[in-house]
N, C-alpha and C. Protein backbone atom coordinates (compact mmCIF):
# COMPACT_ATOMS: atom_id res chain seq x y z
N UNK A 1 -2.36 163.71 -57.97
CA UNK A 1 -0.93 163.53 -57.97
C UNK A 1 -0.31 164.45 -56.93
N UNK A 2 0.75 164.02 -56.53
CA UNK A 2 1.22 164.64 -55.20
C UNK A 2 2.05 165.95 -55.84
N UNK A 3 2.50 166.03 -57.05
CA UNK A 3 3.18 167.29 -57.65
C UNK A 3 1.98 168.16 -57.55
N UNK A 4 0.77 168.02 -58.01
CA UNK A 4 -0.11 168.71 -58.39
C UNK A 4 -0.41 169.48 -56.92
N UNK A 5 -0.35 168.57 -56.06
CA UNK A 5 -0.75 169.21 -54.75
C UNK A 5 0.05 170.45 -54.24
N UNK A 6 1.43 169.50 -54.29
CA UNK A 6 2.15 170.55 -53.22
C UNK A 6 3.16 171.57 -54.40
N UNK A 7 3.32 170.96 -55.59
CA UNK A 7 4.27 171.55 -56.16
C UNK A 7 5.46 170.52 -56.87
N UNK A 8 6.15 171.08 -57.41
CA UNK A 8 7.20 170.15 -58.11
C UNK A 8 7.93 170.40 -57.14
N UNK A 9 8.52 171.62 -57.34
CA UNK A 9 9.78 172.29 -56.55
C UNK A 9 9.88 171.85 -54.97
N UNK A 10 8.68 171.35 -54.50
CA UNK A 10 9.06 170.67 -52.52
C UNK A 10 9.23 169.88 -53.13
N UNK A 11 8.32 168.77 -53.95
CA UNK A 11 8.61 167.91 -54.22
C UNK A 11 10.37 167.25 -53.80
N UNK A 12 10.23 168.11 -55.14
CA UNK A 12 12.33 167.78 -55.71
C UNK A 12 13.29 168.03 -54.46
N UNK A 13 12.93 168.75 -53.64
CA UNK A 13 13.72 169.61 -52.34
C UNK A 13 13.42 168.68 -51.56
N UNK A 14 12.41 168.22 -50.91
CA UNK A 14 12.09 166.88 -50.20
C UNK A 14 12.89 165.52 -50.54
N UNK A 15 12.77 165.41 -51.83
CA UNK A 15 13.71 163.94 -52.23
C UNK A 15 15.17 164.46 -52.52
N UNK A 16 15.41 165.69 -52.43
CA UNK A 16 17.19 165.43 -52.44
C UNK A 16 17.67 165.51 -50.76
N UNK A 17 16.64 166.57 -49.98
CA UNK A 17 17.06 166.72 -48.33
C UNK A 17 16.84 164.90 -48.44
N UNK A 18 15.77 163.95 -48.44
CA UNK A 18 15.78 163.10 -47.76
C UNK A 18 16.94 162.17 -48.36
N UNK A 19 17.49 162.19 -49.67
CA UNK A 19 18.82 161.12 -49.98
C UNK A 19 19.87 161.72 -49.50
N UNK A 20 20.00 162.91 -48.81
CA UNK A 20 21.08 163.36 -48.14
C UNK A 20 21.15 163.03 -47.19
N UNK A 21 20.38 163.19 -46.63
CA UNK A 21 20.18 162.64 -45.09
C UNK A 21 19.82 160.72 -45.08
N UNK A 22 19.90 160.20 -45.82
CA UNK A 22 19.90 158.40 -45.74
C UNK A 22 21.57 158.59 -45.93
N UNK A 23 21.95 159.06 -46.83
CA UNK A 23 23.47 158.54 -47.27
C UNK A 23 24.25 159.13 -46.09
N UNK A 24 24.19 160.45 -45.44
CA UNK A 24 24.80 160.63 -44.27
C UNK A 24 24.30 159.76 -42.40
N UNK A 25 23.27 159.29 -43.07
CA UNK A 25 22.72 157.95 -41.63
C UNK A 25 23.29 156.80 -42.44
N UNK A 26 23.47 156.63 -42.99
CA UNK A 26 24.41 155.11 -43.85
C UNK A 26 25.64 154.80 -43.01
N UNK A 27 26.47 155.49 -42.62
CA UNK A 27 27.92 155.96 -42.72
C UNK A 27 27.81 155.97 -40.85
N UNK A 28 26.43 155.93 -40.21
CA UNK A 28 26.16 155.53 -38.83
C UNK A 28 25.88 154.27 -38.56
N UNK A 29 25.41 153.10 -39.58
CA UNK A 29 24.92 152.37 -39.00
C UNK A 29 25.76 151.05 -39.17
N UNK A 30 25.72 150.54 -38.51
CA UNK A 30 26.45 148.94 -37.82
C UNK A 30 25.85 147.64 -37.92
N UNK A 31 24.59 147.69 -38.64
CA UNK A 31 23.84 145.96 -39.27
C UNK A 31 23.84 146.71 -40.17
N UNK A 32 23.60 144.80 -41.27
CA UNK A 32 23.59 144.98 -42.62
C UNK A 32 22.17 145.48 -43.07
N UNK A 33 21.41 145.01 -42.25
CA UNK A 33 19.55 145.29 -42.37
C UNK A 33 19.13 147.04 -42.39
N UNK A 34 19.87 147.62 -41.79
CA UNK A 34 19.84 149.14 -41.50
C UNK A 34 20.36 149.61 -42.95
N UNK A 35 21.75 149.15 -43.26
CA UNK A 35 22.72 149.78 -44.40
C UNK A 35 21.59 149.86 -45.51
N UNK A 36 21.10 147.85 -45.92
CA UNK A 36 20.14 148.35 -46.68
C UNK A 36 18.95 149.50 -46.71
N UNK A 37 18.43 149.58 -45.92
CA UNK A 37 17.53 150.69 -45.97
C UNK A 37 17.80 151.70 -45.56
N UNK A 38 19.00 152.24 -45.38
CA UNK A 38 19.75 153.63 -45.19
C UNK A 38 20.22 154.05 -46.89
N UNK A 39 21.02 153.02 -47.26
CA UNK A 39 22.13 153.09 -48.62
C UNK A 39 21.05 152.68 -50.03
N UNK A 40 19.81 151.43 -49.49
CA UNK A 40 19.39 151.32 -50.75
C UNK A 40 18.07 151.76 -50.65
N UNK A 41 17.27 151.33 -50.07
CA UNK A 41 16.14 151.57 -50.02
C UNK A 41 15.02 153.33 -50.16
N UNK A 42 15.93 153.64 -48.84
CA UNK A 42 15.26 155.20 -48.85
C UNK A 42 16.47 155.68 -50.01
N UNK A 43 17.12 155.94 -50.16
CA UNK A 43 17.49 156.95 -51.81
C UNK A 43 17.23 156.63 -52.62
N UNK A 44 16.69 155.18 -53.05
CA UNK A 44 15.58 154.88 -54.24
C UNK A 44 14.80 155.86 -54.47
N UNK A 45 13.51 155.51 -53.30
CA UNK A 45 12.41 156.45 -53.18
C UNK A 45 12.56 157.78 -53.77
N UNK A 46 14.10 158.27 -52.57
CA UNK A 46 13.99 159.87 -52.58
C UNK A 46 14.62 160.00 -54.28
N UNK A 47 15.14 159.52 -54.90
CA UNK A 47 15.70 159.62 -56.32
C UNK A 47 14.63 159.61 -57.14
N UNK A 48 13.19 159.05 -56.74
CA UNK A 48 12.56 158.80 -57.31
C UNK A 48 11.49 160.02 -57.46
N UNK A 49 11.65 160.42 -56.12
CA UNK A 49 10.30 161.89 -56.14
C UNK A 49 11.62 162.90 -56.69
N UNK A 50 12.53 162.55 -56.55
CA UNK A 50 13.71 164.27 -56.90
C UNK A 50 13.91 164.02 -58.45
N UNK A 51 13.75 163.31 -58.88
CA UNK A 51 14.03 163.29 -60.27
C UNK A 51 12.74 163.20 -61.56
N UNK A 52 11.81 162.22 -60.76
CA UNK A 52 10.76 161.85 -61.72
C UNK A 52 9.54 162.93 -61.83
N UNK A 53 9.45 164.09 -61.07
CA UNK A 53 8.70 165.38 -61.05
C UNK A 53 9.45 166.06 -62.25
N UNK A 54 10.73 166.51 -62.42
CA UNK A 54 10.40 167.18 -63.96
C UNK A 54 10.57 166.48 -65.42
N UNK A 55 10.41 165.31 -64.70
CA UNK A 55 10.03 164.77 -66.22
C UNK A 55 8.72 164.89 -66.28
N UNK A 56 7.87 164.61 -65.27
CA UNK A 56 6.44 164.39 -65.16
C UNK A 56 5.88 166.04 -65.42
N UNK A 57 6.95 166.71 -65.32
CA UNK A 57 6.36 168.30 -65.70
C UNK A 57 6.53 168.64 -66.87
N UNK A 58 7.51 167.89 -67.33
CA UNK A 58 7.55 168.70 -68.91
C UNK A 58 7.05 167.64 -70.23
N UNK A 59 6.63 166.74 -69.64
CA UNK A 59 5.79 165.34 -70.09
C UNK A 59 4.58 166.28 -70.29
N UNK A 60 4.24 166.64 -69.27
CA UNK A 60 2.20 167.29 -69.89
C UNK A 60 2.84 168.82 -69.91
N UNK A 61 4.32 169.19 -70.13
CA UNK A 61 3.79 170.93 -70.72
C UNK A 61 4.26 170.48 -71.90
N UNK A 62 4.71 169.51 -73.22
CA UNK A 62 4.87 169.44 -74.28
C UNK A 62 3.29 168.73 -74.50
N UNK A 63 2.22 168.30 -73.65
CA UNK A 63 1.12 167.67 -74.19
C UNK A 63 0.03 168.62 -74.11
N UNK A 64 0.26 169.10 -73.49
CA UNK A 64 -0.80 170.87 -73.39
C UNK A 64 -0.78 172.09 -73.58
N UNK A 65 0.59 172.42 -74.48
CA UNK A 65 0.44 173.54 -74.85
C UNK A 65 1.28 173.41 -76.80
């Protein structure tokens, strides 16, 4: 698992720098094809590594200790 590797904490810091940086390139771009994957696509993702690491951390520290 990629938490396990690098950490929770880049993890989470990685997916909020990168939905900051889609929603402030959103607000640059001029096709609809871009918006989507500025506005929807990449802050999915990044919502997805910034949020779903401490659940996934405190998911196995209530199963292992």
């Amino acid at each position: 698992m990629i938490a396990q590797r690098f950490g929770g904490r880049r993890i989470a810091f990685l997916g909020a720098l990168l939905m900051f940086t889609s929603m402030g390139a959103s607000s640059f771009v001029r096709t609809l094809p871009l918006l989507y994957l500025t506005y929807g696509f990449i802050p999915g993702m990044s919502l997805t590594r910034a949020f779903t690491i401490g659940h996934v951390n405190n998911i196995a520290a209530m199963n292992f200790h």
